[in-house]
N, C-alpha and C. Protein backbone atom coordinates (compact mmCIF):
# COMPACT_ATOMS: atom_id res chain seq x y z
N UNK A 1 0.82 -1.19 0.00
CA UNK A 1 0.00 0.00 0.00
C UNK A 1 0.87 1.26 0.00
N UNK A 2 1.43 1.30 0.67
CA UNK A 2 2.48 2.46 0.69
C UNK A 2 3.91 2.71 -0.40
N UNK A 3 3.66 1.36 -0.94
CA UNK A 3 4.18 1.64 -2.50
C UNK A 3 3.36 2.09 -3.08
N UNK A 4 2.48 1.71 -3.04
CA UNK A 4 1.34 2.23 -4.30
C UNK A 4 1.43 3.62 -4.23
N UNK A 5 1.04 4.50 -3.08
CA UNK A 5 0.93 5.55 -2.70
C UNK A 5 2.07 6.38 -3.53
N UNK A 6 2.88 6.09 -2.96
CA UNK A 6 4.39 6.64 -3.05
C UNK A 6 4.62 7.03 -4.67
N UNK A 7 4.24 5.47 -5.45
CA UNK A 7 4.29 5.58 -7.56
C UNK A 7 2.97 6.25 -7.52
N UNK A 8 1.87 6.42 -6.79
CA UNK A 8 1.04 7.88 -7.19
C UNK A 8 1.37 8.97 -7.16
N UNK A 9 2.10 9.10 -5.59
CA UNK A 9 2.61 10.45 -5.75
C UNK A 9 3.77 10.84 -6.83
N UNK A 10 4.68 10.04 -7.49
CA UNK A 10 5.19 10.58 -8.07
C UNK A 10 4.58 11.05 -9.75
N UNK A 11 3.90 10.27 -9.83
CA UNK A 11 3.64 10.13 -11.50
C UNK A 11 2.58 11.63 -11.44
N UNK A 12 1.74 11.89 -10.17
CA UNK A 12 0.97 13.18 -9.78
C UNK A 12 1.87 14.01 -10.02
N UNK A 13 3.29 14.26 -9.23
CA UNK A 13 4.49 15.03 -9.14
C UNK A 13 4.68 15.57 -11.20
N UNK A 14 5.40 14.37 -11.57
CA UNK A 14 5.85 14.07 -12.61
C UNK A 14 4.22 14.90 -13.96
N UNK A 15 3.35 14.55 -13.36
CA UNK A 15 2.27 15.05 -14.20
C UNK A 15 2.19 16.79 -14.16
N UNK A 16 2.05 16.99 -12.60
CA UNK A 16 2.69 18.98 -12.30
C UNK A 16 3.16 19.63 -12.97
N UNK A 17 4.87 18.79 -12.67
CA UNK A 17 5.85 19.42 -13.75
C UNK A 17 5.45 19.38 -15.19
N UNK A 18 4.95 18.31 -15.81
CA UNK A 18 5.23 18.30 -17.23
C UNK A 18 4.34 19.20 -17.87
N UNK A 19 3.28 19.47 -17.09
CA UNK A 19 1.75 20.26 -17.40
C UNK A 19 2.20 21.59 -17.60
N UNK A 20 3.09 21.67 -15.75
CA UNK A 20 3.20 23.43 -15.82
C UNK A 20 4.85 23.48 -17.00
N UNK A 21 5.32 22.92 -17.61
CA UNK A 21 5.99 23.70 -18.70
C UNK A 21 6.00 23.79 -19.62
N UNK A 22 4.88 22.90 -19.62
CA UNK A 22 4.30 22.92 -21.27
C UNK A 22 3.39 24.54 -21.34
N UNK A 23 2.94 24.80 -20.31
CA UNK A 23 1.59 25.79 -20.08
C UNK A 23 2.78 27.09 -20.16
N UNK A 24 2.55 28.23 -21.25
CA UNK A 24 3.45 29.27 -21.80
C UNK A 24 3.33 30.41 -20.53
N UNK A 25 4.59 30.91 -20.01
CA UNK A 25 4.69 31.26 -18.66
C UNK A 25 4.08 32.75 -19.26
N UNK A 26 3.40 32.89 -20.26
CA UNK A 26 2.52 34.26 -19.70
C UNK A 26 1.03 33.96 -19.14
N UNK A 27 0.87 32.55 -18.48
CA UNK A 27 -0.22 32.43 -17.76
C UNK A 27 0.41 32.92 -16.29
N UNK A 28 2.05 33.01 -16.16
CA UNK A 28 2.17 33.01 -14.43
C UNK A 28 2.78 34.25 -14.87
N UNK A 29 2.14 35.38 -14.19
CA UNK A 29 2.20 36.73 -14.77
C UNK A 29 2.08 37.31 -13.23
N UNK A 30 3.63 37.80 -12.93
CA UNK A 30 3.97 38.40 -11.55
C UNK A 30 4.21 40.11 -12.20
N UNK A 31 3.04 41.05 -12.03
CA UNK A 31 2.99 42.47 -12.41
C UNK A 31 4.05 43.14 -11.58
N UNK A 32 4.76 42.57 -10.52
CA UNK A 32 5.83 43.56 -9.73
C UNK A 32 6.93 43.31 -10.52
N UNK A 33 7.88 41.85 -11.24
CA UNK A 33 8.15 41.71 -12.43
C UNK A 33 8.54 42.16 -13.83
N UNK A 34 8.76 43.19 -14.14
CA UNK A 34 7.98 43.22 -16.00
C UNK A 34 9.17 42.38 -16.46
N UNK A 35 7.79 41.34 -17.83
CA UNK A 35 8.63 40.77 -18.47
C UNK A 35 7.83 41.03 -20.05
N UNK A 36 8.19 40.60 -21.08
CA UNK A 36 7.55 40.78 -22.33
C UNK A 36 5.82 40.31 -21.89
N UNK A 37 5.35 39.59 -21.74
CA UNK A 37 4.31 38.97 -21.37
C UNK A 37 3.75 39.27 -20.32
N UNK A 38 3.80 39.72 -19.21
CA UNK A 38 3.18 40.90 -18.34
C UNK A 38 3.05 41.80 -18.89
N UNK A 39 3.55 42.80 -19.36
CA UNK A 39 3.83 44.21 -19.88
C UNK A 39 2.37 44.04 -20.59
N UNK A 40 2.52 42.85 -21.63
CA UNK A 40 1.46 42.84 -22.83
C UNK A 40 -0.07 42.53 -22.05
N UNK A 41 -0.31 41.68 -21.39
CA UNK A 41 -0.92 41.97 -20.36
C UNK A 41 -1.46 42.44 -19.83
N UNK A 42 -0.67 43.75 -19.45
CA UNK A 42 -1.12 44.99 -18.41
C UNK A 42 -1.37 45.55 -19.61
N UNK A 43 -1.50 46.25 -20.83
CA UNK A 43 -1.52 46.73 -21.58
C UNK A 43 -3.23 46.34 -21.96
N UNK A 44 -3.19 44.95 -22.05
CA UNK A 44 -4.79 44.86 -22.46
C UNK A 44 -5.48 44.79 -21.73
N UNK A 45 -5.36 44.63 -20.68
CA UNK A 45 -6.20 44.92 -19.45
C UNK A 45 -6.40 46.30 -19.14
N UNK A 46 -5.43 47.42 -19.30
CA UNK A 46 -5.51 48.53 -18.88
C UNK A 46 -6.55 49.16 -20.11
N UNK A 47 -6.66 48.72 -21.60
CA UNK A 47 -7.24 49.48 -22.23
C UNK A 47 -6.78 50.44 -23.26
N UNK A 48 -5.94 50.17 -23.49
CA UNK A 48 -4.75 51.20 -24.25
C UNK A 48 -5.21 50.76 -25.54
N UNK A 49 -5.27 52.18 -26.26
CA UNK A 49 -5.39 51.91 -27.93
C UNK A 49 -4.34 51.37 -28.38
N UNK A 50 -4.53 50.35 -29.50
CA UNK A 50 -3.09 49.96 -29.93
C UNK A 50 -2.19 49.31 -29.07
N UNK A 51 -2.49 48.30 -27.97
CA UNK A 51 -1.76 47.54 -27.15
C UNK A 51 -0.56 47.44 -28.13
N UNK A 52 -0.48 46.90 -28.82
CA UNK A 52 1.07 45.83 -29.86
C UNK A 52 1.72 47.13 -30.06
N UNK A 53 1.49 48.65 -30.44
CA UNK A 53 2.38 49.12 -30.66
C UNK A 53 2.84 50.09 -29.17
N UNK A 54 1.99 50.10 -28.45
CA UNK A 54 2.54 50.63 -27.57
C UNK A 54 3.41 49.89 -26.80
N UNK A 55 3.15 48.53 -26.72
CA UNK A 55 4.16 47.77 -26.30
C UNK A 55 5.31 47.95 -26.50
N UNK A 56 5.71 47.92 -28.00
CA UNK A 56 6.98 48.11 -28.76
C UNK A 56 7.11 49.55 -28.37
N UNK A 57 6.93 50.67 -28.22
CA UNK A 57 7.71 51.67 -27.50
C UNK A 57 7.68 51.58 -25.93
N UNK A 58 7.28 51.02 -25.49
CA UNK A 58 8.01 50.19 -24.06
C UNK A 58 9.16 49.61 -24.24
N UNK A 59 9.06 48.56 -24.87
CA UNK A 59 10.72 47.86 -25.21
C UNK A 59 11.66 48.68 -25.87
N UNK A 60 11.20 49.56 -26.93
CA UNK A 60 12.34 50.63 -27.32
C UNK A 60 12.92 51.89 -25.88
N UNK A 61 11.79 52.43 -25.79
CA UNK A 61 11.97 53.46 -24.49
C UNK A 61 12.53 52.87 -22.97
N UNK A 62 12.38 51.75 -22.70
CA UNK A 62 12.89 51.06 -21.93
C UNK A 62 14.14 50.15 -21.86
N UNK A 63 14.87 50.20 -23.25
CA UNK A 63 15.74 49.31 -23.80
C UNK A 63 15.33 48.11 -23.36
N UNK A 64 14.32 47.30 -23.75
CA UNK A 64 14.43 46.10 -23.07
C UNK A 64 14.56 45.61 -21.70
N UNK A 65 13.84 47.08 -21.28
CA UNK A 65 13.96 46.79 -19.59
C UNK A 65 14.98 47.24 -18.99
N UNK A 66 16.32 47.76 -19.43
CA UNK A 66 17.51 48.24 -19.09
C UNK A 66 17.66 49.18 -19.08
N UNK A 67 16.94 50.35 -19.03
CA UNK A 67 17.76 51.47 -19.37
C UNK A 67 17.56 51.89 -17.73
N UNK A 68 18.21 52.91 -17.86
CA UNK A 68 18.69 53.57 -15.92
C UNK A 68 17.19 54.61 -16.17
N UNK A 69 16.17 54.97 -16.61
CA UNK A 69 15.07 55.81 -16.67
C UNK A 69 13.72 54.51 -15.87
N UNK A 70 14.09 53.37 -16.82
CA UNK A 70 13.23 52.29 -16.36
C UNK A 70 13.79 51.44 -14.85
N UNK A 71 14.83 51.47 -14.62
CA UNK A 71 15.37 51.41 -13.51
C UNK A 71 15.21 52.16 -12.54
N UNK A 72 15.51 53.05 -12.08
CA UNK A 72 15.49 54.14 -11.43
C UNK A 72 13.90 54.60 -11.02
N UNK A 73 13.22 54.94 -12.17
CA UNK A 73 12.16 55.97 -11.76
C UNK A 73 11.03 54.88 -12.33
N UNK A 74 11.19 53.51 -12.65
CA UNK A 74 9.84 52.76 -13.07
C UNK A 74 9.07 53.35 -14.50
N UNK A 75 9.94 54.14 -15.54
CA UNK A 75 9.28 54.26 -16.25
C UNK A 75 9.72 53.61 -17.34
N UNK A 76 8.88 53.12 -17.77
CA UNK A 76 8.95 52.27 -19.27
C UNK A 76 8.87 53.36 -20.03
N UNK A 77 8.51 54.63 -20.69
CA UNK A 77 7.92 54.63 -21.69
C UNK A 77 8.75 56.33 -22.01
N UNK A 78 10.09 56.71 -21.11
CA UNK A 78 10.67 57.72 -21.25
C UNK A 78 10.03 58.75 -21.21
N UNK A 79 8.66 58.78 -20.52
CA UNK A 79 7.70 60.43 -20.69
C UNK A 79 8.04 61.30 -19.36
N UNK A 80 8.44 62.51 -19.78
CA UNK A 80 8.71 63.71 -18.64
C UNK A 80 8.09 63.56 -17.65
N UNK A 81 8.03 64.36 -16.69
CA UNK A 81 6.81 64.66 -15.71
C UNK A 81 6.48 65.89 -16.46
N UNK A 82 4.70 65.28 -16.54
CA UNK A 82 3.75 66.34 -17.53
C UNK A 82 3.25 67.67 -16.88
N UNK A 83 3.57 68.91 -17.26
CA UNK A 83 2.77 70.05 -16.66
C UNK A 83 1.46 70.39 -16.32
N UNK A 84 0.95 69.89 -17.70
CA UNK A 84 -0.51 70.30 -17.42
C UNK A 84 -1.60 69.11 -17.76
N UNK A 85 -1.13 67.93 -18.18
CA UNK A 85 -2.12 66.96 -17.97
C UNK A 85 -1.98 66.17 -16.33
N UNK A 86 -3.16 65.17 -16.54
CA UNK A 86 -3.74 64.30 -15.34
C UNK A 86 -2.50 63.61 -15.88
N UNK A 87 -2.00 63.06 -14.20
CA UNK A 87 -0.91 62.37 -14.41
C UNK A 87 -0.38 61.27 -12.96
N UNK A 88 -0.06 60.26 -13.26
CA UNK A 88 -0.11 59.02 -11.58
C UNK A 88 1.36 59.25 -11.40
N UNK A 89 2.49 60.42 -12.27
CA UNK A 89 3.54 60.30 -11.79
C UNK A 89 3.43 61.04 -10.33
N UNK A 90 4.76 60.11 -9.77
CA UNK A 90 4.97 61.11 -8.33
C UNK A 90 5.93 62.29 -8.35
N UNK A 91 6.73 62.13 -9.64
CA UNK A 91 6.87 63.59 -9.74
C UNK A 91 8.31 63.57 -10.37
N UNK A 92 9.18 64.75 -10.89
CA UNK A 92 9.60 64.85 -11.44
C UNK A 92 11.29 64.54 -11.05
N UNK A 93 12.12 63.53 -11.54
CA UNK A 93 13.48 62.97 -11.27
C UNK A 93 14.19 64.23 -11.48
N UNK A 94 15.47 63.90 -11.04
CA UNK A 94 16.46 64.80 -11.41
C UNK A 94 16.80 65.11 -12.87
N UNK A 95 16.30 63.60 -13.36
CA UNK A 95 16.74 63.86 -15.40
C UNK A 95 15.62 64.86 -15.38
N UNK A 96 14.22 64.99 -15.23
CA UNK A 96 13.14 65.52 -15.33
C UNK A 96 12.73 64.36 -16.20
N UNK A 97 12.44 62.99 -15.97
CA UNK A 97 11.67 62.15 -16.47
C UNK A 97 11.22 61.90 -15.11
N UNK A 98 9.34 61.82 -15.56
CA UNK A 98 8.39 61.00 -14.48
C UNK A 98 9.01 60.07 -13.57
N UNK A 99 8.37 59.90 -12.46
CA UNK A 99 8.70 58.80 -11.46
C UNK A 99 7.71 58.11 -11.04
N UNK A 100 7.61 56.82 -11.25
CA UNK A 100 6.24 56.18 -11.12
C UNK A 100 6.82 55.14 -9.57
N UNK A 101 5.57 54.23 -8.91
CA UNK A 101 5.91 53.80 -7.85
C UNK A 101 6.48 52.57 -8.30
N UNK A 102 5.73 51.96 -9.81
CA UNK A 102 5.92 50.85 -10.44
C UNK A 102 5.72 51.10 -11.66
N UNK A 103 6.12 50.17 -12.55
CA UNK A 103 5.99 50.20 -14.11
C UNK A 103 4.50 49.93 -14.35
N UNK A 104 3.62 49.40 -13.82
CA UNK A 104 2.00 49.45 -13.91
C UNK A 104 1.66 50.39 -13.92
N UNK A 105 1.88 51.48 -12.65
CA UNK A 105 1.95 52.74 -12.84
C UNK A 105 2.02 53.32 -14.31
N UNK A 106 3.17 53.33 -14.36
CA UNK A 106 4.11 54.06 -15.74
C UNK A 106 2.72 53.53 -16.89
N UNK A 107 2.56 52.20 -17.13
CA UNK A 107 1.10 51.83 -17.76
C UNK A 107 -0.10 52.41 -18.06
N UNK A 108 -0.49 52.61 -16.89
CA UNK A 108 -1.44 53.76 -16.43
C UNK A 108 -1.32 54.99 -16.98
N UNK A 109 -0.59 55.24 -16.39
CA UNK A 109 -0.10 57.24 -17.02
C UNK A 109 -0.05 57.23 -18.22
N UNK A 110 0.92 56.56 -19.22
CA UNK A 110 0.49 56.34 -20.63
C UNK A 110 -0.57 56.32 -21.18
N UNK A 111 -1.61 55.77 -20.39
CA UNK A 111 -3.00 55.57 -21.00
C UNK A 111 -3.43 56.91 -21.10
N UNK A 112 -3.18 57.30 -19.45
CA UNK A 112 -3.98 59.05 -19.22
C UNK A 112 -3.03 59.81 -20.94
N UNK A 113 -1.61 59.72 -21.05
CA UNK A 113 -1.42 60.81 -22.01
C UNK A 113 -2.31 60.35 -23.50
N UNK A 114 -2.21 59.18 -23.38
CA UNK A 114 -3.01 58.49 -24.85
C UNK A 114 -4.89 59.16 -25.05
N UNK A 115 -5.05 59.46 -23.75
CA UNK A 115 -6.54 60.41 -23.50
C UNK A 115 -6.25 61.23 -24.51
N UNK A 116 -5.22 62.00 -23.37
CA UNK A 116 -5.05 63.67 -23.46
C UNK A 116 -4.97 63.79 -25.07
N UNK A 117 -4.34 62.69 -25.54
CA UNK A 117 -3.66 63.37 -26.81
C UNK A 117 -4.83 62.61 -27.98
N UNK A 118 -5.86 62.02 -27.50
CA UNK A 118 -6.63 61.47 -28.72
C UNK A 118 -8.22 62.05 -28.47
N UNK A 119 -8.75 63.22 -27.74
CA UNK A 119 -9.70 62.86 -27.02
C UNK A 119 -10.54 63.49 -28.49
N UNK A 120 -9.90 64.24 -29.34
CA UNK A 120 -10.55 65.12 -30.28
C UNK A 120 -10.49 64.18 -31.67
N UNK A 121 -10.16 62.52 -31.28
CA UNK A 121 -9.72 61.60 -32.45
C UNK A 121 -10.42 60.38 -31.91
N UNK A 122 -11.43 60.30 -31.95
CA UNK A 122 -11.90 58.86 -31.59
C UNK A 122 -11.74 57.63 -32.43
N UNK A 123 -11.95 57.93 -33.34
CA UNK A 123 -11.85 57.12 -34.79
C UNK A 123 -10.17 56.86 -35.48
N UNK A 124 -9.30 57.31 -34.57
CA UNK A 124 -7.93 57.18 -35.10
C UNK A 124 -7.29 55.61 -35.67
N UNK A 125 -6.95 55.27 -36.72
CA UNK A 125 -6.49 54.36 -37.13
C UNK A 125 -5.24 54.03 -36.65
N UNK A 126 -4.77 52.98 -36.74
CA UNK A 126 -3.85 52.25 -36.00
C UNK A 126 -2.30 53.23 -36.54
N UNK A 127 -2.39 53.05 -38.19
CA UNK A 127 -1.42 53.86 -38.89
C UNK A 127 -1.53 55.66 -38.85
N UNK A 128 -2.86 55.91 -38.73
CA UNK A 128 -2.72 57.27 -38.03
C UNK A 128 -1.95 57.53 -37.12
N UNK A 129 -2.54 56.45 -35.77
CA UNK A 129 -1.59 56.61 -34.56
C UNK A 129 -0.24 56.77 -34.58
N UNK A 130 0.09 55.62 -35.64
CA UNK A 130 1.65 55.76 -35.30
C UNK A 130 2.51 57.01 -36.24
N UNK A 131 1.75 57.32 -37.07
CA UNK A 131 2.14 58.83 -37.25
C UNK A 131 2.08 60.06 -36.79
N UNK A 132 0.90 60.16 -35.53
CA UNK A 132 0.57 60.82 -34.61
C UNK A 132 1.82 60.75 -33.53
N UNK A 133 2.54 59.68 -33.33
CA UNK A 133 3.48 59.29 -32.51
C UNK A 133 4.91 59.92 -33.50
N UNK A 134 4.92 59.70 -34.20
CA UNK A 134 5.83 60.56 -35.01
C UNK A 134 6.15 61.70 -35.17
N UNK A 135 5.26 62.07 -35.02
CA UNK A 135 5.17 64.01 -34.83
C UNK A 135 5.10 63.63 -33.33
N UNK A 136 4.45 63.41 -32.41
CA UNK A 136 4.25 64.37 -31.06
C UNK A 136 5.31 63.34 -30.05
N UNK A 137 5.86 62.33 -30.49
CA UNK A 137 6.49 61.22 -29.40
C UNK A 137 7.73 61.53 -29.19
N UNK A 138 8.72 60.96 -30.63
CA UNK A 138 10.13 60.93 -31.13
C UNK A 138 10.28 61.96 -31.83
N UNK A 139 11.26 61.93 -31.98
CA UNK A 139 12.25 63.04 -32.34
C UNK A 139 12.96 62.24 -33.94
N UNK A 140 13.36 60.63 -33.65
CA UNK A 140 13.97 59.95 -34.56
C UNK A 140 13.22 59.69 -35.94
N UNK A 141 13.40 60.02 -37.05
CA UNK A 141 12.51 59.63 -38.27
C UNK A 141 12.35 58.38 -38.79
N UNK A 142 13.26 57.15 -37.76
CA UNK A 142 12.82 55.62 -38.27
C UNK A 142 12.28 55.30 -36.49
N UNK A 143 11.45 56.08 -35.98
CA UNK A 143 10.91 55.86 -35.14
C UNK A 143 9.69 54.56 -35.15
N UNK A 144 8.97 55.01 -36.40
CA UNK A 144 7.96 54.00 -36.93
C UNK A 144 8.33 52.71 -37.16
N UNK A 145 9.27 52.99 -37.96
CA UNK A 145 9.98 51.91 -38.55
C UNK A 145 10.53 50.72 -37.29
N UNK A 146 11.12 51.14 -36.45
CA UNK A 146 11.39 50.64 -35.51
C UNK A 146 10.34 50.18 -34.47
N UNK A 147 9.54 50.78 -34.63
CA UNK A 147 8.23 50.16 -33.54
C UNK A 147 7.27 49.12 -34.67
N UNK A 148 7.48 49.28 -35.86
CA UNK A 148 6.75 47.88 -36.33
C UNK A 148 7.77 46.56 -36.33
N UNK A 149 9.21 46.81 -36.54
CA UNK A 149 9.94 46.06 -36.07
C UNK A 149 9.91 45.18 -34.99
N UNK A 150 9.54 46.10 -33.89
CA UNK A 150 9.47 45.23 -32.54
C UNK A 150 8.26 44.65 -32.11
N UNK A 151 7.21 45.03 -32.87
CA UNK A 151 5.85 44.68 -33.06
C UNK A 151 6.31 43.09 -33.74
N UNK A 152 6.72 43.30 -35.15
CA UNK A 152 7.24 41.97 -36.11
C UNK A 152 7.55 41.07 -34.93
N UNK A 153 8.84 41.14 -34.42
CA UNK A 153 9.40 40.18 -33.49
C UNK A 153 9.20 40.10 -32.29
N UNK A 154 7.64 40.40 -31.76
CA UNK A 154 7.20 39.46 -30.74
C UNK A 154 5.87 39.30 -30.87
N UNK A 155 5.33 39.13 -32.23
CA UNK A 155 3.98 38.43 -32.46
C UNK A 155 3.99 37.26 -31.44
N UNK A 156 4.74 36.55 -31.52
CA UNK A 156 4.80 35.33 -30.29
C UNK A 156 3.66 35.56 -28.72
N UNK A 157 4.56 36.66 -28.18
CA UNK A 157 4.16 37.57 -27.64
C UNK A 157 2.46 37.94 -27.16
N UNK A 158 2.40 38.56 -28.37
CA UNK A 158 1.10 39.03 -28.79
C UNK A 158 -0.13 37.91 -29.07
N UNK A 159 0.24 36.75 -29.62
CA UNK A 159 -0.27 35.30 -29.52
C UNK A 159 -1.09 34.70 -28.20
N UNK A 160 0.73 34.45 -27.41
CA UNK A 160 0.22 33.58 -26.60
C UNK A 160 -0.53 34.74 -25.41
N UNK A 161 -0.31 35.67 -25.04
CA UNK A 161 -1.24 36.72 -24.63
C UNK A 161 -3.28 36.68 -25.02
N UNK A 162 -3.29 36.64 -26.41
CA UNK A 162 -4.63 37.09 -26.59
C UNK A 162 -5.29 35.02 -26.20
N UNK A 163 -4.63 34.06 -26.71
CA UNK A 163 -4.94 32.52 -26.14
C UNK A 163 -5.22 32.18 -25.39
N UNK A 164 -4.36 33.00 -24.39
CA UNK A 164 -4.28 32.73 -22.54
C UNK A 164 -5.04 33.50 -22.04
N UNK A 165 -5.53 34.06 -22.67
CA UNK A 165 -6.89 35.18 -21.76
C UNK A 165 -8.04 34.48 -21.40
N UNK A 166 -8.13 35.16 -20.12
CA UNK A 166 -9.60 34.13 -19.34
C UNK A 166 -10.85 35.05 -19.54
């Protein structure tokens, strides 16, 4: 009997493991974290026009999570502290980029500037947007170019995200 037990518990064990790594780890989605698959995530949950490309200026503006702006002050998305819009930053760093408590945060606030800056554009097309982002975002003229890029290479991403939704 207590063999038996014992080759249940393992093959139960053995069944755990094999289940949970087969199962694509943007179901175990820790928001204190950011990883490609949280980020995307918080993005569609929060409501943001254009989740996929705003994503990709997260990973650009954030270098991939590295840069000392996303470090430091929790912001993904390189935006100042704003003068005169609604805003969840806590306030303005020494660079004078926003300071959020967390990158969810930083999420958030994006959304509020994505208000501010569309409220007279309801109907904005996806390729509008990102020319709208061209003029009022970057400064760089393969700005676009570069955010469908990073869009391209993590459809993956963007996949197992919209699959795994409950």
């Amino acid at each position: 009997m207590i063999l038996k037990n014992f080759f249940l518990c393992l093959v139960l064990l053995f069944s755990v493991t094999t289940i949970s790594n087969n199962v694509p780890n943007i179901l175990f989605v820790d928001y204190g974290n950011v990883s490609y698959g949280s980020l995307y995530l918080k993005l569609l949950h929060s409501g943001v026009k254009y989740p996929d490309v705003v994503f990709a200026q997260a990973v650009i503006e954030s270098a991939h999570f590295t840069s000392d702006v996303f470090k430091s002050e929790n912001n993904l998305f390189g935006m100042k502290h704003p003068a005169r819009r609604q805003t969840l930053s806590e306030g303005k760093a020494e660079s004078g980029y926003a300071s959020y408590d967390s990158w969810t945060t930083s999420v958030e606030d994006y959304k509020l500037w994505q208000h501010s800056m569309l409220k007279q554009k309801e109907c904005i097309t996806k390729m509008e947007y990102l020319n709208l982002l061209g003029k009022v975002y970057a400064t760089d003229p393969k700005y676009i170019r570069v955010i469908k890029k990073v869009m391209l290479d993590h459809q993956d991403v963007f996949k197992n995200a919209k699959t795994n939704l409950i």
